[in-house]
Protein backbone atom coordinates (compact mmCIF):
# COMPACT_ATOMS: atom_id res chain seq x y z
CA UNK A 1 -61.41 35.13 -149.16
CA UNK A 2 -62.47 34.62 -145.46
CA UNK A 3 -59.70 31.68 -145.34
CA UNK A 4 -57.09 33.76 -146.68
CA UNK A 5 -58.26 36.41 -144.00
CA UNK A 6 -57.93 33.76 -141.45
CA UNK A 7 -54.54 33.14 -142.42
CA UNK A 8 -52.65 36.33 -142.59
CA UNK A 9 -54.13 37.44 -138.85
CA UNK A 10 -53.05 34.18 -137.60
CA UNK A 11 -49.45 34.97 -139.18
CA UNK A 12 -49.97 38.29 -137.85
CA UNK A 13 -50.85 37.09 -134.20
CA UNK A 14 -48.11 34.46 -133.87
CA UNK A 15 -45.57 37.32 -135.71
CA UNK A 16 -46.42 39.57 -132.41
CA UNK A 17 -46.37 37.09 -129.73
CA UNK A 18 -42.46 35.80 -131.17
CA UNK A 19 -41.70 39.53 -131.46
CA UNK A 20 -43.47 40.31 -128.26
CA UNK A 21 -41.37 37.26 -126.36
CA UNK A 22 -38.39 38.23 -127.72
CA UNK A 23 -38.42 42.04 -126.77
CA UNK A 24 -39.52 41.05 -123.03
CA UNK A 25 -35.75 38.44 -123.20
CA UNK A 26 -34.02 41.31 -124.64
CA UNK A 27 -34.87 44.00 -121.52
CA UNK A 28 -32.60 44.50 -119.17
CA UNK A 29 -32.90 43.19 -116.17
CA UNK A 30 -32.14 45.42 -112.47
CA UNK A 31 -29.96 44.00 -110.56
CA UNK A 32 -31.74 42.32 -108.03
CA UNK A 33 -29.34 40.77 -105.55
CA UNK A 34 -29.27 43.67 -103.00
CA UNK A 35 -32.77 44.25 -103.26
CA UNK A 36 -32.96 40.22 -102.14
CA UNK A 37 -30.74 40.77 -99.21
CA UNK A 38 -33.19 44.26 -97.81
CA UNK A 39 -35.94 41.87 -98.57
CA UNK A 40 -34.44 38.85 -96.46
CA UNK A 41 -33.09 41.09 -93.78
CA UNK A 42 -36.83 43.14 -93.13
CA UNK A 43 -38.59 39.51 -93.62
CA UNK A 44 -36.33 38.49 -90.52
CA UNK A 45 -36.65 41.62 -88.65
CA UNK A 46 -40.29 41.66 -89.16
CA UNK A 47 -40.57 37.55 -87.82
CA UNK A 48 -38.04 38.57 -85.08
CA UNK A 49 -40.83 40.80 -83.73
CA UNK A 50 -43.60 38.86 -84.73
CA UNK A 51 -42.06 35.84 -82.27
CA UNK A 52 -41.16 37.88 -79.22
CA UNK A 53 -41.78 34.84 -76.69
CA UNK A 54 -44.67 34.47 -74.87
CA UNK A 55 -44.50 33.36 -70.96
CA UNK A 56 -47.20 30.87 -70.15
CA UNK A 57 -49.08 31.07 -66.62
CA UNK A 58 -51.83 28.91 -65.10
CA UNK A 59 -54.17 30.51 -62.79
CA UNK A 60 -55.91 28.30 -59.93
CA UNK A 61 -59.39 29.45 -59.63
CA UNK A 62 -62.24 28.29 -57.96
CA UNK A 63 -65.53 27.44 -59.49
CA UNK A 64 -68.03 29.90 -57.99
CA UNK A 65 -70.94 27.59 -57.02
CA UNK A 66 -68.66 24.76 -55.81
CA UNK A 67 -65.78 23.91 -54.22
CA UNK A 68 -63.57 22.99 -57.14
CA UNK A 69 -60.95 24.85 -58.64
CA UNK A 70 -60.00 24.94 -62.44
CA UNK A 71 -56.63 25.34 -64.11
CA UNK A 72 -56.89 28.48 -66.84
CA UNK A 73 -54.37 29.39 -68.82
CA UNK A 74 -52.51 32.76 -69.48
CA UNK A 75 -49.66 34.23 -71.41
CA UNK A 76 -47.54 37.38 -71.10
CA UNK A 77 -45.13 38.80 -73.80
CA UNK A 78 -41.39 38.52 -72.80
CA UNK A 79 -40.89 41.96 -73.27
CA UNK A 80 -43.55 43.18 -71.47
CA UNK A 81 -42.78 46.04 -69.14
CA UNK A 82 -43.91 44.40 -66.13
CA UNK A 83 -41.44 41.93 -66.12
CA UNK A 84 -38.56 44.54 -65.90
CA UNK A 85 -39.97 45.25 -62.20
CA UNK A 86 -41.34 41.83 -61.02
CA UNK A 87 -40.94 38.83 -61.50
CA UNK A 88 -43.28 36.00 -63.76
CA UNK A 89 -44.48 34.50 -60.27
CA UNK A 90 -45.34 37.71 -58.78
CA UNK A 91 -47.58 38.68 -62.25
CA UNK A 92 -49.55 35.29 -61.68
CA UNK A 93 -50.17 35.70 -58.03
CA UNK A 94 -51.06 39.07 -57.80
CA UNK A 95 -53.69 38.32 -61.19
CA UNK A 96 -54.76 35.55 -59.06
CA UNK A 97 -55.47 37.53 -56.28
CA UNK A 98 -56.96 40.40 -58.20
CA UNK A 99 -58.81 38.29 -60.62
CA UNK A 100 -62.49 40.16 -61.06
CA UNK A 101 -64.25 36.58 -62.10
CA UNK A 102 -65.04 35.36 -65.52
CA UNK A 103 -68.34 33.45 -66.72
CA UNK A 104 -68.27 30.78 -63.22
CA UNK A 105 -64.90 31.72 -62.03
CA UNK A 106 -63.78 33.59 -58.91
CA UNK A 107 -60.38 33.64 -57.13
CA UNK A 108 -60.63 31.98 -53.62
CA UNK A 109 -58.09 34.12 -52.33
CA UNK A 110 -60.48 36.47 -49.95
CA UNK A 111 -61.13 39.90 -51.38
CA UNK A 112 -58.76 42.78 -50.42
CA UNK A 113 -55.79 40.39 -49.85
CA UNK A 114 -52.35 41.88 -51.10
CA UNK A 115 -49.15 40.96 -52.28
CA UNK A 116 -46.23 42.40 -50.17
CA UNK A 117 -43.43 40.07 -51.15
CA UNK A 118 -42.43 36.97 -52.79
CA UNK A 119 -38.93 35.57 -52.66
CA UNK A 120 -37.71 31.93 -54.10
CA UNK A 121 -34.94 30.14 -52.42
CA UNK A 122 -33.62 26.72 -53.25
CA UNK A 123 -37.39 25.42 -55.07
CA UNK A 124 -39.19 27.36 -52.16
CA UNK A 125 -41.37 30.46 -52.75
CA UNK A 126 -41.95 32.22 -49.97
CA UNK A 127 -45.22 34.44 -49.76
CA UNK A 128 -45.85 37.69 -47.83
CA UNK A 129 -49.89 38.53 -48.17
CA UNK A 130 -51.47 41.42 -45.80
CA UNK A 131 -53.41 40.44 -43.35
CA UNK A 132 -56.68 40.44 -45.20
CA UNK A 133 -55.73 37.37 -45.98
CA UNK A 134 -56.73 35.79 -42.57
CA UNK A 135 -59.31 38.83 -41.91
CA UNK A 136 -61.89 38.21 -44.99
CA UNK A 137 -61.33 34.10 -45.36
CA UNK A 138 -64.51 32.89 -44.78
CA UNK A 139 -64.61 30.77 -41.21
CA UNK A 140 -64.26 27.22 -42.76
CA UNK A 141 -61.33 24.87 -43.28
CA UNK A 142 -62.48 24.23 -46.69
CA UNK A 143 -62.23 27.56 -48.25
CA UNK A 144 -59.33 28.23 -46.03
CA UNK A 145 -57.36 25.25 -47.81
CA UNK A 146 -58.83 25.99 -51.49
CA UNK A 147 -57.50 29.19 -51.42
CA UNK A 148 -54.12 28.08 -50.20
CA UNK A 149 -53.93 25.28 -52.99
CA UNK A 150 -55.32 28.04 -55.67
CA UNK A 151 -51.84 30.26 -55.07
CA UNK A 152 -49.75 27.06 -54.57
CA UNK A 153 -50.72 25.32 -57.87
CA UNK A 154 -50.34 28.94 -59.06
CA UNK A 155 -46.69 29.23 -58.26
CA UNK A 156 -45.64 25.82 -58.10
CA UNK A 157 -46.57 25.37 -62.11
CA UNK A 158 -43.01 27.43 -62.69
CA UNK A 159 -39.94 25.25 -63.18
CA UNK A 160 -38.13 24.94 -60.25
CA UNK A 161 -40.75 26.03 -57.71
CA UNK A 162 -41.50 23.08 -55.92
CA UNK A 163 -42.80 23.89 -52.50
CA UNK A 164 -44.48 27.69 -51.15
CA UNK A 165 -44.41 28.93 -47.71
CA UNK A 166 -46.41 31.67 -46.25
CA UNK A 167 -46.20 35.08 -44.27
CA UNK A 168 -48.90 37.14 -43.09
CA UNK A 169 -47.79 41.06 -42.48
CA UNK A 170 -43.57 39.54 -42.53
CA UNK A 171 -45.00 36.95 -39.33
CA UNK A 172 -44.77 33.51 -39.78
CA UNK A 173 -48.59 31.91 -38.87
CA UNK A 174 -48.84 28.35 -37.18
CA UNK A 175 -52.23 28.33 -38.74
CA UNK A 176 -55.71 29.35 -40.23
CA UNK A 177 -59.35 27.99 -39.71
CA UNK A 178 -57.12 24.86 -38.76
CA UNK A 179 -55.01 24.60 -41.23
CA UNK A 180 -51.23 24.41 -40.56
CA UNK A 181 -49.01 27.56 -41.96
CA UNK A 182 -46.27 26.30 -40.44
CA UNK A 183 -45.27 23.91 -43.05
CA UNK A 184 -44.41 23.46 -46.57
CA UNK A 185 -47.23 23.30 -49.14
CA UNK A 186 -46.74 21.11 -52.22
CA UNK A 187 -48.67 20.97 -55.53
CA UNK A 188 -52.55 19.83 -54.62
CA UNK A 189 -55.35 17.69 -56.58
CA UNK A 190 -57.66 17.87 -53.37
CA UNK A 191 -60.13 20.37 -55.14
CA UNK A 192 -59.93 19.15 -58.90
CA UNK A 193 -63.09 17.92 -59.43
CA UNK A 194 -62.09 14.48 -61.40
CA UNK A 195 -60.60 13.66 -58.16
């Protein structure tokens, strides 16, 4: 008796899973191919926002206990709204010069220093800073140079910027704690401390 129980609900279960199967071919399927193409489209849209470029910066800053100075990366959005006003050069400089220190890093540009123009002309950026620049640099050749190589690595790690030039107030300076304004200033190692 038990085997012949055995039998007829294993008839029974295979009986539902054929008709079962068959029922689920025989439904109609929704027409799926514009539902594929909304699908597609807001997949795209939605990775179209999801990759709005990002701008890459390096900020030169100076390690605070010695006189090195350490290459930290940033990144800005494309779209961000500062960029509509100023350009990526001006962002990085005037972070640079407003940078409020993080863990053992400080900017060596001297505190209270402002950014009151930047132009680029033929791989040269030419920088306007207020005249806190020269008022609050500490009274040494040393600092005066790190923080000049901190805003030229700064700007010179653009494409195209090869060279920066400097202004204090709009007036051209012949120099600072010894160190000659007059010129151009070029990319800089002196302060890495590998070197």
């Amino acid at each position: 008796m038990k085997k012949l129980i055995t039998i007829l609900l294993t008839i029974t279960l295979i009986g539902t899973l054929f008709v079962g199967c068959s029922k689920k071919d025989k439904v109609e399927q929704p027409d799926k191919s514009n539902d594929n193409v909304s699908i597609e489209n807001t997949e795209s849209e939605n990775t179209e926002k999801e990759k709005v470029e990002e701008i890459n910066y390096v900020l030169y800053l100076k390690q605070k206990a010695m006189p090195f100075i350490f290459a930290e990366k940033y990144t800005i959005k494309a779209d961000d709204s500062r960029l509509k006003d100023k350009n990526i050069e001006w962002i990085a400089l005037e972070h640079l010069i407003n940078f409020n220190g993080f863990e053992d890093f400080i900017s060596p540009v001297p505190e209270g220093t402002k950014l009151l123009g930047l132009t680029k002309e033929n791989g040269v950026v030419y920088v306007d800073l207020s005249k806190e620049f020269i008022d609050n640099m500490p009274n040494d050749e040393q600092s005066t140079k790190l923080a000049i190589d901190s805003i030229v690595n700064t700007l010179t790690f653009f494409d195209g910027n090869e060279s920066v030039m400097f202004k204090i107030e709009g007036q051209a300076i012949s120099e600072i704690n010894g160190v000659d304004l007059s010129k151009q200033f070029y990319f800089s190692s002196d302060f890495f401390p590998d070197k």
